[in-house]
PDB file of N, CA and C in Angstrom:
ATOM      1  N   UNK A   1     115.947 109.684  74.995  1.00  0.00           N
ATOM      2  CA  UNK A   1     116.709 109.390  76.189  1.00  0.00           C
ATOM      3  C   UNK A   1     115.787 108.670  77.173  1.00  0.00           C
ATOM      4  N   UNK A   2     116.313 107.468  77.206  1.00  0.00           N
ATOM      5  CA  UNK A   2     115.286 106.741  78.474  1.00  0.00           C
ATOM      6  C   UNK A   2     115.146 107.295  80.212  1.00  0.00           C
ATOM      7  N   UNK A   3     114.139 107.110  80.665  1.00  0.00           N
ATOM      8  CA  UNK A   3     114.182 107.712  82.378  1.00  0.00           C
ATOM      9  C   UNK A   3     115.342 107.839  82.941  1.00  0.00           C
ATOM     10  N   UNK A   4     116.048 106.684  83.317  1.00  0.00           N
ATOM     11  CA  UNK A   4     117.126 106.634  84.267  1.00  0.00           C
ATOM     12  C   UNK A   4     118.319 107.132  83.357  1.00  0.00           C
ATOM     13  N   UNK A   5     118.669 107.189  82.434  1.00  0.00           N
ATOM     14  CA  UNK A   5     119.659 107.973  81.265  1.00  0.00           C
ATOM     15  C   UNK A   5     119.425 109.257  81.553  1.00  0.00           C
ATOM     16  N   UNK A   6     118.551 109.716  81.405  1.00  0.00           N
ATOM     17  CA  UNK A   6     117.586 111.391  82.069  1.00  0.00           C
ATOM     18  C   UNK A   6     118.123 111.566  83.081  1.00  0.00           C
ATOM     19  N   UNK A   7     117.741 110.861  84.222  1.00  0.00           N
ATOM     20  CA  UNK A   7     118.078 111.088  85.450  1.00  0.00           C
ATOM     21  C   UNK A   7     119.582 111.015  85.959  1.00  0.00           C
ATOM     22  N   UNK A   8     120.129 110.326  85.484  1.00  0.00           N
ATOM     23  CA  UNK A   8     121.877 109.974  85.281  1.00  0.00           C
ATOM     24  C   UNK A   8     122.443 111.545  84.805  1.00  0.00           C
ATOM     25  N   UNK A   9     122.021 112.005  83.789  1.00  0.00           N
ATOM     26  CA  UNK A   9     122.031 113.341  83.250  1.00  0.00           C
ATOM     27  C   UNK A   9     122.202 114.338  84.064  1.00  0.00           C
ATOM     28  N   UNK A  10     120.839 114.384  84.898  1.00  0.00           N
ATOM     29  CA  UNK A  10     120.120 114.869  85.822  1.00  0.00           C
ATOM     30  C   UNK A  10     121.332 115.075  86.913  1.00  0.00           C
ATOM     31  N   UNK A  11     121.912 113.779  87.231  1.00  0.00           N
ATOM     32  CA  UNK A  11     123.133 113.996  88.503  1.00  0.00           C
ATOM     33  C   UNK A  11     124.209 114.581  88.534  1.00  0.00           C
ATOM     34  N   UNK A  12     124.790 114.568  87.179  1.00  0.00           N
ATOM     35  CA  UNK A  12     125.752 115.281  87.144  1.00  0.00           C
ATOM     36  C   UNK A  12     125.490 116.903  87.142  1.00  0.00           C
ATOM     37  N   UNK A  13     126.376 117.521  88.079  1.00  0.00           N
ATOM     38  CA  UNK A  13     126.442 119.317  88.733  1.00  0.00           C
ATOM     39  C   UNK A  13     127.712 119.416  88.357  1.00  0.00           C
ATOM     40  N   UNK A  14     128.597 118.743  88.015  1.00  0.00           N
ATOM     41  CA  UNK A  14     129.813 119.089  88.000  1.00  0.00           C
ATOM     42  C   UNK A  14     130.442 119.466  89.522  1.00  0.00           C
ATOM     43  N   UNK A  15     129.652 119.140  90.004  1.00  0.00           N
ATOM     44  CA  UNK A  15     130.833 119.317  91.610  1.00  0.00           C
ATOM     45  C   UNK A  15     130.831 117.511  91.624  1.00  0.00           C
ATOM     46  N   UNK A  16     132.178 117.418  91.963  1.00  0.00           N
ATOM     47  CA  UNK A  16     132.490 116.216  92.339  1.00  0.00           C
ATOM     48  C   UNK A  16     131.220 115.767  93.473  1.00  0.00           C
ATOM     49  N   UNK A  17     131.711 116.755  94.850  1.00  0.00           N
ATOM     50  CA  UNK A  17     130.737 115.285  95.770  1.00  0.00           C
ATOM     51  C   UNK A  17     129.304 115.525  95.559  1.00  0.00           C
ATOM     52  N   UNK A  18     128.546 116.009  94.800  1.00  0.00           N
ATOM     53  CA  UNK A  18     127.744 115.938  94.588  1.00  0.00           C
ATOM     54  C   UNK A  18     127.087 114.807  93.580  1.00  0.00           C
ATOM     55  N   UNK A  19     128.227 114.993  92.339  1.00  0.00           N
ATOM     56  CA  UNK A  19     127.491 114.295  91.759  1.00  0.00           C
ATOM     57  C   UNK A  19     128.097 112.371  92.163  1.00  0.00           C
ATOM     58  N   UNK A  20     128.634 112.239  93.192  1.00  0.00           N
ATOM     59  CA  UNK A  20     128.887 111.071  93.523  1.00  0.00           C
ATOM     60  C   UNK A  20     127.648 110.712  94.575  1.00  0.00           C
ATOM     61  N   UNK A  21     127.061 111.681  95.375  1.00  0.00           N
ATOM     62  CA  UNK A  21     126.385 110.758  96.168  1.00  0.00           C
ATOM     63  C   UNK A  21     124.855 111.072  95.605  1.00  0.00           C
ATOM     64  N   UNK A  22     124.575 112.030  94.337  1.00  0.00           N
ATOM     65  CA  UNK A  22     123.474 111.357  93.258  1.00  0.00           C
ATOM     66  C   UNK A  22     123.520 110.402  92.832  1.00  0.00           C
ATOM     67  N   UNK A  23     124.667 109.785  91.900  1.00  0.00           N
ATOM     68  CA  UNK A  23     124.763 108.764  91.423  1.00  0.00           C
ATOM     69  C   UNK A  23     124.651 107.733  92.264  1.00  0.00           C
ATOM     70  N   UNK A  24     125.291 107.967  93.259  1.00  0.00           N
ATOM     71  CA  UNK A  24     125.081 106.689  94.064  1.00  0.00           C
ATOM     72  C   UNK A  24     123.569 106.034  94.532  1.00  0.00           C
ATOM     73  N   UNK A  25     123.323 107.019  94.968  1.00  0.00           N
ATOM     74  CA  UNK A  25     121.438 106.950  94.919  1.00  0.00           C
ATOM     75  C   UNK A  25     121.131 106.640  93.998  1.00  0.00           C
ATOM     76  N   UNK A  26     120.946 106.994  92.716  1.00  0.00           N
ATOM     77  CA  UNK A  26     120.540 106.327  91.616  1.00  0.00           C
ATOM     78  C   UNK A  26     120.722 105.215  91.062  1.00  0.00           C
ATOM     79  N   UNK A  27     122.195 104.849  91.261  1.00  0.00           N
ATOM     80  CA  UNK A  27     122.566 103.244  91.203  1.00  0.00           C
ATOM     81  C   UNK A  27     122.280 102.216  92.013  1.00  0.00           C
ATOM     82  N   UNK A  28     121.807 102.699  93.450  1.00  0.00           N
ATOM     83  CA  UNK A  28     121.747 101.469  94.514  1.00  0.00           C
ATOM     84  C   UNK A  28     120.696 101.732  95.260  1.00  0.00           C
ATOM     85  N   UNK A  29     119.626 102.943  94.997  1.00  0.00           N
ATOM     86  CA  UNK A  29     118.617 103.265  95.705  1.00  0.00           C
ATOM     87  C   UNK A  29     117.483 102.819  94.530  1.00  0.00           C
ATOM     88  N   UNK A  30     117.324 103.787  93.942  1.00  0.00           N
ATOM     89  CA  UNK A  30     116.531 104.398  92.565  1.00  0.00           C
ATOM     90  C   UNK A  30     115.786 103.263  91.812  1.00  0.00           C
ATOM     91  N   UNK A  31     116.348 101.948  92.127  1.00  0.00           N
ATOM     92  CA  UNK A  31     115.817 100.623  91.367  1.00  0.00           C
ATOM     93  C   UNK A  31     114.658  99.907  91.848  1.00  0.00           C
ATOM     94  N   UNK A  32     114.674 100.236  93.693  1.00  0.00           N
ATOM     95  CA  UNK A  32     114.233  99.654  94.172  1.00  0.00           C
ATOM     96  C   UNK A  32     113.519 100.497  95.125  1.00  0.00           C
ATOM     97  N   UNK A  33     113.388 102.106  95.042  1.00  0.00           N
ATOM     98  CA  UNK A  33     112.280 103.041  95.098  1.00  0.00           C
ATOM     99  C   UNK A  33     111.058 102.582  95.100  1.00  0.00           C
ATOM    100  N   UNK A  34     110.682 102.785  96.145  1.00  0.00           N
ATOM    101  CA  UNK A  34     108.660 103.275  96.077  1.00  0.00           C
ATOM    102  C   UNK A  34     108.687 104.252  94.916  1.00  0.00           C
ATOM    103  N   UNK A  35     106.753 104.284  94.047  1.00  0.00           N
ATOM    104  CA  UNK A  35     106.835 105.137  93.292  1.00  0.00           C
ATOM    105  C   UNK A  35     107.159 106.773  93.686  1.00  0.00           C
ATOM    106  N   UNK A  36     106.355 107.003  95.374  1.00  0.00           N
ATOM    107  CA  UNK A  36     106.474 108.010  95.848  1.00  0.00           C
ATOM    108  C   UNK A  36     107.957 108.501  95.958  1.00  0.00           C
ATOM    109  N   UNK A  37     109.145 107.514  96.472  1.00  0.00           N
ATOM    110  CA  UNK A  37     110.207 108.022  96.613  1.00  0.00           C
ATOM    111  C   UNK A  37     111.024 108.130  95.366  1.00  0.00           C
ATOM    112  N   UNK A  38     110.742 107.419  94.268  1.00  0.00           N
ATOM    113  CA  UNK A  38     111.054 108.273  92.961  1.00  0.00           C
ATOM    114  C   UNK A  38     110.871 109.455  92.527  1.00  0.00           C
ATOM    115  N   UNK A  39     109.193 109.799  92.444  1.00  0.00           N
ATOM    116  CA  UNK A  39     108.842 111.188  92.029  1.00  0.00           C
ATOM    117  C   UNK A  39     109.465 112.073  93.083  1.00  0.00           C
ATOM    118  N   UNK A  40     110.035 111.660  94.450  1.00  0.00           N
ATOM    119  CA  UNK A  40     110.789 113.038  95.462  1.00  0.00           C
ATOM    120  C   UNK A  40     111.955 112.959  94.641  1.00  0.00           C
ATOM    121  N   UNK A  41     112.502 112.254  94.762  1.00  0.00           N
ATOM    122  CA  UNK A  41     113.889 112.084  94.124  1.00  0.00           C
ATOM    123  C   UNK A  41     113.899 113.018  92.610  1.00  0.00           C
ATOM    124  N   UNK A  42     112.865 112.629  91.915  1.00  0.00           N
ATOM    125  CA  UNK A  42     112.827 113.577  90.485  1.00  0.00           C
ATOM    126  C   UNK A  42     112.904 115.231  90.753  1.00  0.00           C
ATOM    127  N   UNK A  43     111.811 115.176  92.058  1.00  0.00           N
ATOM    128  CA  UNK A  43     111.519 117.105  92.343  1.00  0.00           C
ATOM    129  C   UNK A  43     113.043 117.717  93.114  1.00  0.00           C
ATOM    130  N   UNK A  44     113.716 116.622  93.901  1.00  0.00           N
ATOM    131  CA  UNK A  44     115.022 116.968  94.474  1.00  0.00           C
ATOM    132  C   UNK A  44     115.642 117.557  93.473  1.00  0.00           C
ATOM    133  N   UNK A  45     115.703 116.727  92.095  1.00  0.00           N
ATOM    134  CA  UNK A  45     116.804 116.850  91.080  1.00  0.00           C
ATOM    135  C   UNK A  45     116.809 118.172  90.595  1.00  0.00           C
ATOM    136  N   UNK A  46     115.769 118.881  91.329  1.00  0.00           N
ATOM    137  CA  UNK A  46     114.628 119.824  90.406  1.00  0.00           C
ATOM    138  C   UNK A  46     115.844 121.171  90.977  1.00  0.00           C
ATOM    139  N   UNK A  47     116.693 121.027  92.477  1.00  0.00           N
ATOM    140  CA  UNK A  47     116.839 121.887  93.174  1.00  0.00           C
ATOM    141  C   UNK A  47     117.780 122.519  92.311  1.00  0.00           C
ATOM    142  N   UNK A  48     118.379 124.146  92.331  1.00  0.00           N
ATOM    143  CA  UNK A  48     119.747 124.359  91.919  1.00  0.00           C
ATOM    144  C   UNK A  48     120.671 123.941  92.555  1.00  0.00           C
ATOM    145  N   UNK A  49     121.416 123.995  92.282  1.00  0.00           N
ATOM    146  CA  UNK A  49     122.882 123.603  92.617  1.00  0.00           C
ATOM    147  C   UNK A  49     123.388 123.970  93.579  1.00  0.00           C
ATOM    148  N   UNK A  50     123.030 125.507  94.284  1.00  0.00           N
ATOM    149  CA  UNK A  50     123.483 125.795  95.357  1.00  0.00           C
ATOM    150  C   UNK A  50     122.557 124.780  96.655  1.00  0.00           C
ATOM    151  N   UNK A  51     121.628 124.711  96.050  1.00  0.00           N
ATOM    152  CA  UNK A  51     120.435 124.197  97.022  1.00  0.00           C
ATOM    153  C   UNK A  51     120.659 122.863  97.564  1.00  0.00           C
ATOM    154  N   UNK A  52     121.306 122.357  96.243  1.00  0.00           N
ATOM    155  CA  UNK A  52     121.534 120.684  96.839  1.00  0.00           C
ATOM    156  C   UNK A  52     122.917 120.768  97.199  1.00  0.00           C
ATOM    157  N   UNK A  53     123.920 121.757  97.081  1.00  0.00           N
ATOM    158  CA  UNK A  53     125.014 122.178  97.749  1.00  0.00           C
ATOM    159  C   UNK A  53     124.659 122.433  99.430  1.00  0.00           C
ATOM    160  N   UNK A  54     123.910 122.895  99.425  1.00  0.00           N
ATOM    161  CA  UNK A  54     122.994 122.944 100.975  1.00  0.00           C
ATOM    162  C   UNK A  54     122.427 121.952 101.485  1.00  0.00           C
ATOM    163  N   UNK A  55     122.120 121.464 100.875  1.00  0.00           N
ATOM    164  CA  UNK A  55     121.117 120.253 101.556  1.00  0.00           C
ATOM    165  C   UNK A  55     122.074 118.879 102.176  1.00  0.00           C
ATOM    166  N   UNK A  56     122.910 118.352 100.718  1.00  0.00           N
ATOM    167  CA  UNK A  56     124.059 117.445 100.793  1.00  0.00           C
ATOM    168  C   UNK A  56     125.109 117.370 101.774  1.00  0.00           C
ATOM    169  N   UNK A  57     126.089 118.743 101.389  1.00  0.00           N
ATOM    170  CA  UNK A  57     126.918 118.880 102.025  1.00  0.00           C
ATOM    171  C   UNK A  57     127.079 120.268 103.078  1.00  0.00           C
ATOM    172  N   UNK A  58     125.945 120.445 103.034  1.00  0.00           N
ATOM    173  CA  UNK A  58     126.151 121.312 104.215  1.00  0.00           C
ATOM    174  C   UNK A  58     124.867 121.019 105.311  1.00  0.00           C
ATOM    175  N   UNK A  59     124.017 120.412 105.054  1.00  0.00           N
ATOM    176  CA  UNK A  59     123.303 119.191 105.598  1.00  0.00           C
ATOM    177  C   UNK A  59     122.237 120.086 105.942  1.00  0.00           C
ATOM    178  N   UNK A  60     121.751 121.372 105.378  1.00  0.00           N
ATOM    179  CA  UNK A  60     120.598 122.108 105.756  1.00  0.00           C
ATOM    180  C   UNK A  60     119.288 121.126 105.292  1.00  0.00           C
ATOM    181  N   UNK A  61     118.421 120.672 105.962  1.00  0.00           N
ATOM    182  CA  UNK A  61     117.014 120.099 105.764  1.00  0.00           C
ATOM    183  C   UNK A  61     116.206 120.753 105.253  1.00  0.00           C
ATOM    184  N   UNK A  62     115.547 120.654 104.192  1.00  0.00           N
ATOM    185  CA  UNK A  62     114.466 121.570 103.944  1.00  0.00           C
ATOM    186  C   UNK A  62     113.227 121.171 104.551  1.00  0.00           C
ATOM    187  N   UNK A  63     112.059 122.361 104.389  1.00  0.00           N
ATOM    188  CA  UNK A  63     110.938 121.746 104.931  1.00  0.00           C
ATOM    189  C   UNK A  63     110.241 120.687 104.602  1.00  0.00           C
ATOM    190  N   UNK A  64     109.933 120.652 103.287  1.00  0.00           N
ATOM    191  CA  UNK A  64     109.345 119.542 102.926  1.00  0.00           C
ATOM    192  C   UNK A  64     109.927 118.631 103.174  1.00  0.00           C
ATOM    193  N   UNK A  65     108.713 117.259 103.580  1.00  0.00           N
ATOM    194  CA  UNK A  65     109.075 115.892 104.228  1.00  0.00           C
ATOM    195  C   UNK A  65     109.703 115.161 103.396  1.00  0.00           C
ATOM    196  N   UNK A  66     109.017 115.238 101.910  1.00  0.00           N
ATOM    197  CA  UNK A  66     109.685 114.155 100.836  1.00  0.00           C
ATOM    198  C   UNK A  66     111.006 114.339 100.266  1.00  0.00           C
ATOM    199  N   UNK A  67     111.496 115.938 100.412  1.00  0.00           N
ATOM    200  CA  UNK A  67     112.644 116.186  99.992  1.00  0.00           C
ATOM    201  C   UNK A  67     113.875 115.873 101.262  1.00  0.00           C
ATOM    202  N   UNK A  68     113.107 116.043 102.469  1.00  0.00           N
ATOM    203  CA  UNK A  68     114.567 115.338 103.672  1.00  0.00           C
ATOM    204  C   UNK A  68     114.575 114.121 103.721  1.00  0.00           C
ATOM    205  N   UNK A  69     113.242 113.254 103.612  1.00  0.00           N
ATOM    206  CA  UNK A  69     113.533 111.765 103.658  1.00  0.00           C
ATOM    207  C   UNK A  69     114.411 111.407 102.915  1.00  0.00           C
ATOM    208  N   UNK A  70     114.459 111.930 101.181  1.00  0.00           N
ATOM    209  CA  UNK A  70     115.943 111.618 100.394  1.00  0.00           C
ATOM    210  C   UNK A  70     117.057 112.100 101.107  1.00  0.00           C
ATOM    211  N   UNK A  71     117.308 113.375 101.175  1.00  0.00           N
ATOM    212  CA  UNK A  71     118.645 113.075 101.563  1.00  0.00           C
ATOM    213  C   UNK A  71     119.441 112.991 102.846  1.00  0.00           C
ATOM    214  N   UNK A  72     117.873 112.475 103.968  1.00  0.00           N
ATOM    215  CA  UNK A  72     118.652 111.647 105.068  1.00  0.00           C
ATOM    216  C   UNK A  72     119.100 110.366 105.108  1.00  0.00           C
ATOM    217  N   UNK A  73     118.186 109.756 103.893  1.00  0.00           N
ATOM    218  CA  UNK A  73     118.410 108.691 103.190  1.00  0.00           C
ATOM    219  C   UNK A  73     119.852 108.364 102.242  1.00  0.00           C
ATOM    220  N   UNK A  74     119.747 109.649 101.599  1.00  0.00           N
ATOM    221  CA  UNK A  74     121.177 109.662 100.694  1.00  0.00           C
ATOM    222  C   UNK A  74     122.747 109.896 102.040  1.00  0.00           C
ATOM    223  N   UNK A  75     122.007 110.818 103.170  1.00  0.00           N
ATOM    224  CA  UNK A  75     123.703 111.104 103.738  1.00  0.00           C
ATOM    225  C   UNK A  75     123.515 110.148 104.721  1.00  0.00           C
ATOM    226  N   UNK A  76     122.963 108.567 104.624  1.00  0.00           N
ATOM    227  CA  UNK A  76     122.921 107.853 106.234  1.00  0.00           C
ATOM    228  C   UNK A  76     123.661 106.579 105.021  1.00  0.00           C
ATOM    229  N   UNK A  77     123.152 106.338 104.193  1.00  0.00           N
ATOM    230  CA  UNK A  77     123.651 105.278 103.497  1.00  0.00           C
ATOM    231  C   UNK A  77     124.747 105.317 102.475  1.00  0.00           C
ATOM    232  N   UNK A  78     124.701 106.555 101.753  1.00  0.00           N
ATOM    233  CA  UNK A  78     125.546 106.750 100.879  1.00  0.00           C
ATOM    234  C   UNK A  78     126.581 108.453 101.236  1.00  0.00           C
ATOM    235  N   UNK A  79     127.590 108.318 102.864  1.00  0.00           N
ATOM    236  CA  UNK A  79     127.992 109.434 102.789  1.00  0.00           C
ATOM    237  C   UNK A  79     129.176 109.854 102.107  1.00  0.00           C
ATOM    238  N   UNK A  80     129.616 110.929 102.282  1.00  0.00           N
ATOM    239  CA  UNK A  80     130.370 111.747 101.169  1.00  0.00           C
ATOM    240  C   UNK A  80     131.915 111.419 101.704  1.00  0.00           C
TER     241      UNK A  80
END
């Protein structure tokens, strides 16, 4: 399975808006990523489900810097 096939994988949660505004990041962000904002993006993917249920759509920030830059990034450009 190639990287971005992985990571495509990776997006789908089976919750609808979730896995729409992964994908979306991945299709229109993800290409044109810094290496740094790839590897956040990989450790994001890393979260459970409730977590990025939190983060996404219920817009809790976590502490770490590299994990809010994505998804202030994901809910300013690509919202739900």
């Amino acid at each position: 399975m190639s990287g971005q096939s992985h990571l495509r994988w990776q997006c789908r949660r089976g919750m609808r808006e979730l896995d729409e505004l992964l994908l979306r990041y991945l299709e229109n962000r993800y290409p044109v990523a810094t290496d740094d904002e790839k590897v956040a993006f990989q450790r994001f993917l890393a979260l459970s489900d409730p977590e990025l249920n939190g983060c996404l759509l219920q817009q809790q920030i976590p502490d770490e810097e590299s994990k809010s830059l994505i998804i202030k990034y994901i809910l300013n450009n690509y919202p739900p």
